[in-house]
PDB file of N, CA and C in Angstrom:
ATOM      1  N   UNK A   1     -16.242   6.340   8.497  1.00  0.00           N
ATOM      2  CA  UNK A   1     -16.171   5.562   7.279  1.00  0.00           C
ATOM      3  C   UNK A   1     -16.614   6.385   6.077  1.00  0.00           C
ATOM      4  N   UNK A   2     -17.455   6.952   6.478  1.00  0.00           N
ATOM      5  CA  UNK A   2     -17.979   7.935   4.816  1.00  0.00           C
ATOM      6  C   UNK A   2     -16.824   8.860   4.584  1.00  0.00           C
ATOM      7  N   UNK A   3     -15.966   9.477   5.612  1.00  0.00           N
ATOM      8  CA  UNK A   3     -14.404  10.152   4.758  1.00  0.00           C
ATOM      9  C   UNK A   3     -13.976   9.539   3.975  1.00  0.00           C
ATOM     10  N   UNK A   4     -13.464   8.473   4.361  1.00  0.00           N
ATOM     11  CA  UNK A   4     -13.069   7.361   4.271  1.00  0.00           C
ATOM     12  C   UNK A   4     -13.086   7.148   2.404  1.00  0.00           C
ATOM     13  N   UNK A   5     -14.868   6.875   2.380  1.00  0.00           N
ATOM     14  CA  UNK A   5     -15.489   6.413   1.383  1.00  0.00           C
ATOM     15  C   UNK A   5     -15.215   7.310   0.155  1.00  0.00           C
ATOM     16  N   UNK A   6     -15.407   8.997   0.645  1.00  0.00           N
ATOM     17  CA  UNK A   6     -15.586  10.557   0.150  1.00  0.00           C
ATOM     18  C   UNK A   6     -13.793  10.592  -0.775  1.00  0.00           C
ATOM     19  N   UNK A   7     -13.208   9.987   0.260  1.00  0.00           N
ATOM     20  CA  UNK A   7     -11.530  10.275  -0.200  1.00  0.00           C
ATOM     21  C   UNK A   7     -11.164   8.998  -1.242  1.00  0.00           C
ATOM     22  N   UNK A   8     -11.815   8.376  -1.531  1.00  0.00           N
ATOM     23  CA  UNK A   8     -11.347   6.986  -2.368  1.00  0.00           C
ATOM     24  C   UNK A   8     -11.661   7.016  -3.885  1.00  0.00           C
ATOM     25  N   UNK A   9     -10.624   6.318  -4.849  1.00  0.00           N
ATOM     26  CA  UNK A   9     -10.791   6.732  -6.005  1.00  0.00           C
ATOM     27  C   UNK A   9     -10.692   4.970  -6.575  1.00  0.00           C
ATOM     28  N   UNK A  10     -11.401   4.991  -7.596  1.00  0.00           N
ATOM     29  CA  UNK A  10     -11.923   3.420  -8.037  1.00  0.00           C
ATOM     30  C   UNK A  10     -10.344   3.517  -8.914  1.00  0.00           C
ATOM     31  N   UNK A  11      -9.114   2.221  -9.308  1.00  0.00           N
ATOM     32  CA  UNK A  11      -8.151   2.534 -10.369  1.00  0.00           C
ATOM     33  C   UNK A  11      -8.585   0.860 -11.027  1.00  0.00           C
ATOM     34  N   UNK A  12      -8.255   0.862 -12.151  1.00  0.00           N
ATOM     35  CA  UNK A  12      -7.982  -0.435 -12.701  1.00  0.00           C
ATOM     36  C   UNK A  12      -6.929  -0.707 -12.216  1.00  0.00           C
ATOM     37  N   UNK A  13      -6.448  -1.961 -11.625  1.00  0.00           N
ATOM     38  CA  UNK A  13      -5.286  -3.008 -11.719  1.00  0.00           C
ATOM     39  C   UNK A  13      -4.961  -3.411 -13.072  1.00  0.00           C
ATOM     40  N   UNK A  14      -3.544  -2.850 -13.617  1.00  0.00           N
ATOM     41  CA  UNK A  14      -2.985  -3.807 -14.646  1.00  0.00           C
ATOM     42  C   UNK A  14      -1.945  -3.950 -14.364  1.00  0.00           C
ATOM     43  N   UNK A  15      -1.466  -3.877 -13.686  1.00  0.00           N
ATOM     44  CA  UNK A  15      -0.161  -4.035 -13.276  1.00  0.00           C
ATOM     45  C   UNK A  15       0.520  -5.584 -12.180  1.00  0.00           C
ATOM     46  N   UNK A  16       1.126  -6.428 -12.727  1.00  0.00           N
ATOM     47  CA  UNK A  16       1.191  -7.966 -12.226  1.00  0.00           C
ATOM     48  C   UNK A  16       2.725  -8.030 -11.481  1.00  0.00           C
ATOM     49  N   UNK A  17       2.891  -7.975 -10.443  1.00  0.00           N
ATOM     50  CA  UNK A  17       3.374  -7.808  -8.820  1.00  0.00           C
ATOM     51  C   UNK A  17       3.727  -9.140  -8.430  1.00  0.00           C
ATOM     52  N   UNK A  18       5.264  -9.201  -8.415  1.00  0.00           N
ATOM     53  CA  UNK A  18       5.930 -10.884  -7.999  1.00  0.00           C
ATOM     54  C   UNK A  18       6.847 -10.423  -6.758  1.00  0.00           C
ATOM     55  N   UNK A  19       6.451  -9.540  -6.099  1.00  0.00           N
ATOM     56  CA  UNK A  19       7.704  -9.221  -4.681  1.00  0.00           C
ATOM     57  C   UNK A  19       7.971  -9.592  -3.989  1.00  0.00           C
ATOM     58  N   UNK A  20       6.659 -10.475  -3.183  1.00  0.00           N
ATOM     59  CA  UNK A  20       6.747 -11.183  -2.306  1.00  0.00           C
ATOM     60  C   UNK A  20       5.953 -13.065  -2.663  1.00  0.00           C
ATOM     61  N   UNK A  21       6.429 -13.832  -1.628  1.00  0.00           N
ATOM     62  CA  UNK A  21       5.610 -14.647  -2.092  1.00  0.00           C
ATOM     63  C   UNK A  21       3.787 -14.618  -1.775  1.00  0.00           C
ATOM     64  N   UNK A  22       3.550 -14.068  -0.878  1.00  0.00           N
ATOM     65  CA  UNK A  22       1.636 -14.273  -0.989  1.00  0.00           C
ATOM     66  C   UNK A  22       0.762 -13.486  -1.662  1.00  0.00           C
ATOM     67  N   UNK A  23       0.631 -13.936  -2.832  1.00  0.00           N
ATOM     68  CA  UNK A  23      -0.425 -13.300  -3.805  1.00  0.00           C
ATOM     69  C   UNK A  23      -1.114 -12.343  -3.493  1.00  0.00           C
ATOM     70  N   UNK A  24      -1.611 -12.396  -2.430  1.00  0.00           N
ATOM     71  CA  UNK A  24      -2.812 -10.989  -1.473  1.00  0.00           C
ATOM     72  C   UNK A  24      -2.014 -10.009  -1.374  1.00  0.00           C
ATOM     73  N   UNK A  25      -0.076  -9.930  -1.430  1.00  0.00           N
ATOM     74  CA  UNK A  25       0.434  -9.076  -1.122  1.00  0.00           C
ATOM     75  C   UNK A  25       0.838  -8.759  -2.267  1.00  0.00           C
ATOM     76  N   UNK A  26       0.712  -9.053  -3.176  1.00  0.00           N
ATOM     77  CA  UNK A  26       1.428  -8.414  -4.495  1.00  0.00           C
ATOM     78  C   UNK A  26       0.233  -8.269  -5.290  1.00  0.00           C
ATOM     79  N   UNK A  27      -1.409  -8.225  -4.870  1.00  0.00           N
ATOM     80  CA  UNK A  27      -2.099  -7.674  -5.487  1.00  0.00           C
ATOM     81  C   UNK A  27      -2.047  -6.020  -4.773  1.00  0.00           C
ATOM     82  N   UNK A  28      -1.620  -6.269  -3.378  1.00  0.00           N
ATOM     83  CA  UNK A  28      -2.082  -4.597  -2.825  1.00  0.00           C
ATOM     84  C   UNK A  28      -0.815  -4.097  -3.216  1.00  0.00           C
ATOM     85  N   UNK A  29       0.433  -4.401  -3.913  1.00  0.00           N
ATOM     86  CA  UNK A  29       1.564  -3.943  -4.082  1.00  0.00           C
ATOM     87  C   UNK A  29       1.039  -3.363  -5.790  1.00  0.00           C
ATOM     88  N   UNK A  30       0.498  -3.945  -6.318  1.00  0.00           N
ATOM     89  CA  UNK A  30      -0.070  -3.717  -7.843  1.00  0.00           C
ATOM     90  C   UNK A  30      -0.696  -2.401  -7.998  1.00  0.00           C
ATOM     91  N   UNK A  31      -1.862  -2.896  -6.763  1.00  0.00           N
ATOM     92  CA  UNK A  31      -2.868  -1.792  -6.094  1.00  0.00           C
ATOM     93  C   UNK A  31      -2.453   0.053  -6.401  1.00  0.00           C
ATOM     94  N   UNK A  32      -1.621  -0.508  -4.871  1.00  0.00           N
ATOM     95  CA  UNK A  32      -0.560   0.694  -4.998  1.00  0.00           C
ATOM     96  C   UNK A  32       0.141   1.632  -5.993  1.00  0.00           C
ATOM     97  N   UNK A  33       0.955   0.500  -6.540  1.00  0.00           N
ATOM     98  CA  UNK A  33       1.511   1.152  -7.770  1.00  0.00           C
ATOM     99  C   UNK A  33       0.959   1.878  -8.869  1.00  0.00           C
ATOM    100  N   UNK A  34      -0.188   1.350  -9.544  1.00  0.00           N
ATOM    101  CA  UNK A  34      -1.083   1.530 -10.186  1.00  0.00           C
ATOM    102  C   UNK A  34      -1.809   2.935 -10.028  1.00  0.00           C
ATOM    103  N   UNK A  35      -1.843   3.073  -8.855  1.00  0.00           N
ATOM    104  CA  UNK A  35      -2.716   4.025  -8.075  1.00  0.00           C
ATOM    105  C   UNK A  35      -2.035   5.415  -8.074  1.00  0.00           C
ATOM    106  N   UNK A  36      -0.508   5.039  -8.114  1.00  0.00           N
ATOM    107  CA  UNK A  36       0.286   6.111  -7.978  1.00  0.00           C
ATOM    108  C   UNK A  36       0.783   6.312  -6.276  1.00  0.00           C
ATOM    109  N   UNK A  37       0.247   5.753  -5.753  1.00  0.00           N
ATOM    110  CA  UNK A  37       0.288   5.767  -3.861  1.00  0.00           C
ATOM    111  C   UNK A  37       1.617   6.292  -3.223  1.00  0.00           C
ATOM    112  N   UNK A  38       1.385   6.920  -2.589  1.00  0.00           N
ATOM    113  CA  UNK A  38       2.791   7.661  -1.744  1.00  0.00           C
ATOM    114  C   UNK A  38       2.998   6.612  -0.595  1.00  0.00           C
ATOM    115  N   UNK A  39       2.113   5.977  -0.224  1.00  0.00           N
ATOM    116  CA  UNK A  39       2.259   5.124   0.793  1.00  0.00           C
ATOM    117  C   UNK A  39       1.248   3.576   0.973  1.00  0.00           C
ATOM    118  N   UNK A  40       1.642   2.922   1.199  1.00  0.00           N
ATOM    119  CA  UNK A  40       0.773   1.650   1.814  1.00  0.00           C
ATOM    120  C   UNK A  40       1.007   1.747   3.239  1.00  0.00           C
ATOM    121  N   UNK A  41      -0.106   1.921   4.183  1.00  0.00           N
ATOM    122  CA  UNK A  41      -0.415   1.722   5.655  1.00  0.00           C
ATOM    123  C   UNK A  41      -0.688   0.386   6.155  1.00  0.00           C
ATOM    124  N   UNK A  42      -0.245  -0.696   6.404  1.00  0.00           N
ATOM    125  CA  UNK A  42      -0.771  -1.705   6.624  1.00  0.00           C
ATOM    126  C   UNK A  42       0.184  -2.989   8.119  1.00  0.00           C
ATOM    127  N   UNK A  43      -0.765  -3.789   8.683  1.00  0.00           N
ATOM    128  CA  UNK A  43       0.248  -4.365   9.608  1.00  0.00           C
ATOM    129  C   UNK A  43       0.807  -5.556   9.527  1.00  0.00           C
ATOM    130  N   UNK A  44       0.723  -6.142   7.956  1.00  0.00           N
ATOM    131  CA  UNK A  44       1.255  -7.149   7.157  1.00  0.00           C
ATOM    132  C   UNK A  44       2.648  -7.041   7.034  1.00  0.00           C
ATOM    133  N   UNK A  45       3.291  -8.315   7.995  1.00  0.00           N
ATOM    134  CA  UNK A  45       4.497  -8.258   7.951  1.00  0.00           C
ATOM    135  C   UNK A  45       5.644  -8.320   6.959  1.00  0.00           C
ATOM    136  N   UNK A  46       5.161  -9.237   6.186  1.00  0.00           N
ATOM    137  CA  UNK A  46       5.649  -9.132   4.893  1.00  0.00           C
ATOM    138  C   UNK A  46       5.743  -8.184   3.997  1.00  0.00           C
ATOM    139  N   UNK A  47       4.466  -7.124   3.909  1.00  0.00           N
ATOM    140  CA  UNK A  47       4.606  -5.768   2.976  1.00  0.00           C
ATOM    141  C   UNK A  47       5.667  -5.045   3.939  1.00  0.00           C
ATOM    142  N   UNK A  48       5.726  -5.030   5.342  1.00  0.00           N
ATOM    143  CA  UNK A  48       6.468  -4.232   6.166  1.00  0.00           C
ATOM    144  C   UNK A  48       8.115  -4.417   6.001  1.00  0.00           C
ATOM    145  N   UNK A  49       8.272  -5.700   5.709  1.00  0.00           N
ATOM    146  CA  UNK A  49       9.538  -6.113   6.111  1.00  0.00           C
ATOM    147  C   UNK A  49      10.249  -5.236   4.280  1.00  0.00           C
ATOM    148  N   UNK A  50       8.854  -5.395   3.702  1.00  0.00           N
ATOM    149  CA  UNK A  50       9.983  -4.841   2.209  1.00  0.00           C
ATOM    150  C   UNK A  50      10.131  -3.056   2.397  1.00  0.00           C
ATOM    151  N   UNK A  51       9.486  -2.449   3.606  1.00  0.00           N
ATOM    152  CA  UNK A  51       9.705  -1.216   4.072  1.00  0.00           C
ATOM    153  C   UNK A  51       9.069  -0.021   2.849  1.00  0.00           C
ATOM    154  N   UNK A  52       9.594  -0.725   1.463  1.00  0.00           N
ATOM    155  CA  UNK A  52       9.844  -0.325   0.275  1.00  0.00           C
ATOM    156  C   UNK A  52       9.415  -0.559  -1.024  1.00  0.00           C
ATOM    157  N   UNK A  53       8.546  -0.346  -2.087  1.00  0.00           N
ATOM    158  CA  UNK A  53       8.002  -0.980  -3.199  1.00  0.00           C
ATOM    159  C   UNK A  53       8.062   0.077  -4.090  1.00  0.00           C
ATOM    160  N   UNK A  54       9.453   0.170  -4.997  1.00  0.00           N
ATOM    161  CA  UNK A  54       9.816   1.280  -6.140  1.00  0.00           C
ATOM    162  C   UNK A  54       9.473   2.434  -5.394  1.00  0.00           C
ATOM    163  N   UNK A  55       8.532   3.254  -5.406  1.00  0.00           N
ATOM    164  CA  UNK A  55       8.632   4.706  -4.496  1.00  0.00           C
ATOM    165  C   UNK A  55       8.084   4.881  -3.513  1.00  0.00           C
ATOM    166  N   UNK A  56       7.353   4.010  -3.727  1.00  0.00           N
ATOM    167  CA  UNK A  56       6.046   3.655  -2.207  1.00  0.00           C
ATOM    168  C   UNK A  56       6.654   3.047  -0.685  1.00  0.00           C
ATOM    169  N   UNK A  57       6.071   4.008   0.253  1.00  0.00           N
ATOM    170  CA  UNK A  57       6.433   3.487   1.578  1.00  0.00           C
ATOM    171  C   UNK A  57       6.121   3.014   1.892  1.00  0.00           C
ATOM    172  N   UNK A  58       5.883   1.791   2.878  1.00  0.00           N
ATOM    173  CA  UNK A  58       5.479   1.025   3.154  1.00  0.00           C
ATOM    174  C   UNK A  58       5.733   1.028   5.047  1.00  0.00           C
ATOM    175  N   UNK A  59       4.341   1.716   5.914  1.00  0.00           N
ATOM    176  CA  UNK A  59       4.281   1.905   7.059  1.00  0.00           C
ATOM    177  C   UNK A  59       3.241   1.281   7.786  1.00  0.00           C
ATOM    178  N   UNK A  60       3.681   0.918   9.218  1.00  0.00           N
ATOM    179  CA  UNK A  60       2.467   0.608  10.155  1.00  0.00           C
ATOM    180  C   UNK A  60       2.092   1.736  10.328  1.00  0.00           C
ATOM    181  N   UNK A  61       0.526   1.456  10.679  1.00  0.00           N
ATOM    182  CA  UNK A  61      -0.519   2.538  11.205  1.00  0.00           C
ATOM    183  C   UNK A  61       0.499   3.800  12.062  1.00  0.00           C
ATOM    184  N   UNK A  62       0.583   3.193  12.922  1.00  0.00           N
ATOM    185  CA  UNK A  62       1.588   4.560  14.200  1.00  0.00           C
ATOM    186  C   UNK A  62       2.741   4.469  13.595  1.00  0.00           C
ATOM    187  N   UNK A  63       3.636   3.969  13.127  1.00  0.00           N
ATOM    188  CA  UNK A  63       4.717   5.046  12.208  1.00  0.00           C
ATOM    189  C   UNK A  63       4.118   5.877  11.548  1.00  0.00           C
ATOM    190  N   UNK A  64       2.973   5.257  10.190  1.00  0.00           N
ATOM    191  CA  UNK A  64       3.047   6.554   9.863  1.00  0.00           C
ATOM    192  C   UNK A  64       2.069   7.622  10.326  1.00  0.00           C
ATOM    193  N   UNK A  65       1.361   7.518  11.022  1.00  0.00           N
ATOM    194  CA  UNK A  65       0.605   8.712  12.614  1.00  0.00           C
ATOM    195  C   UNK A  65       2.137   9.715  13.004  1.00  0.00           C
ATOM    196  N   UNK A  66       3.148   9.014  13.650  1.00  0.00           N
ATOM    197  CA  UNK A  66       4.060   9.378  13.571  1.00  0.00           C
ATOM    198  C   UNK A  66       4.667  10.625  12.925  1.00  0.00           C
ATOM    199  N   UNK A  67       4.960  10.090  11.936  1.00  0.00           N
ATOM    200  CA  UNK A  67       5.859  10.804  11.275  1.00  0.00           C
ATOM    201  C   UNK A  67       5.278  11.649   9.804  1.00  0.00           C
ATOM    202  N   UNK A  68       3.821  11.805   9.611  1.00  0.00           N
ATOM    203  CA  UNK A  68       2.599  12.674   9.038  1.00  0.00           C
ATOM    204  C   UNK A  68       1.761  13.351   9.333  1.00  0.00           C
ATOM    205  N   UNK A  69       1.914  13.772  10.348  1.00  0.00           N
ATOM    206  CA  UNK A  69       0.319  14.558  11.433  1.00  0.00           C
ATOM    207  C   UNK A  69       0.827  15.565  11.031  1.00  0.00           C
TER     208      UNK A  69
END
């Protein structure tokens, strides 16, 4: 967890995210964007099913283990 902690960067959210319908998912879609993120890792089916969010990938844990090592 302290890598974890060591690798993390604080961003403001301003950015307001209508992609999906559950709010929790279009704040981490905001998140993301905002952030600049090459990827969202997550096992939320709904972020999964959009695969895709403007440039951001959108992978389960072992895809992207997969296909980044």
């Amino acid at each position: 967890m302290a890598t974890v902690v060591r690798l993390c960067s604080l961003i403001e959210v301003k950015s307001v995210v209508r992609a999906v319908k559950d709010p929790a998912d279009n704040q981490v879609l905001a998140c993301a964007k905002d952030a600049s993120a090459d990827f969202i890792i997550s096992g939320d089916r709904h972020l999964l099913n959009l695969e895709q969010y403007e440039n951001i990938i959108i992978l389960t844990p072992s895809s992207f283990l997969e296909t980044h090592r």
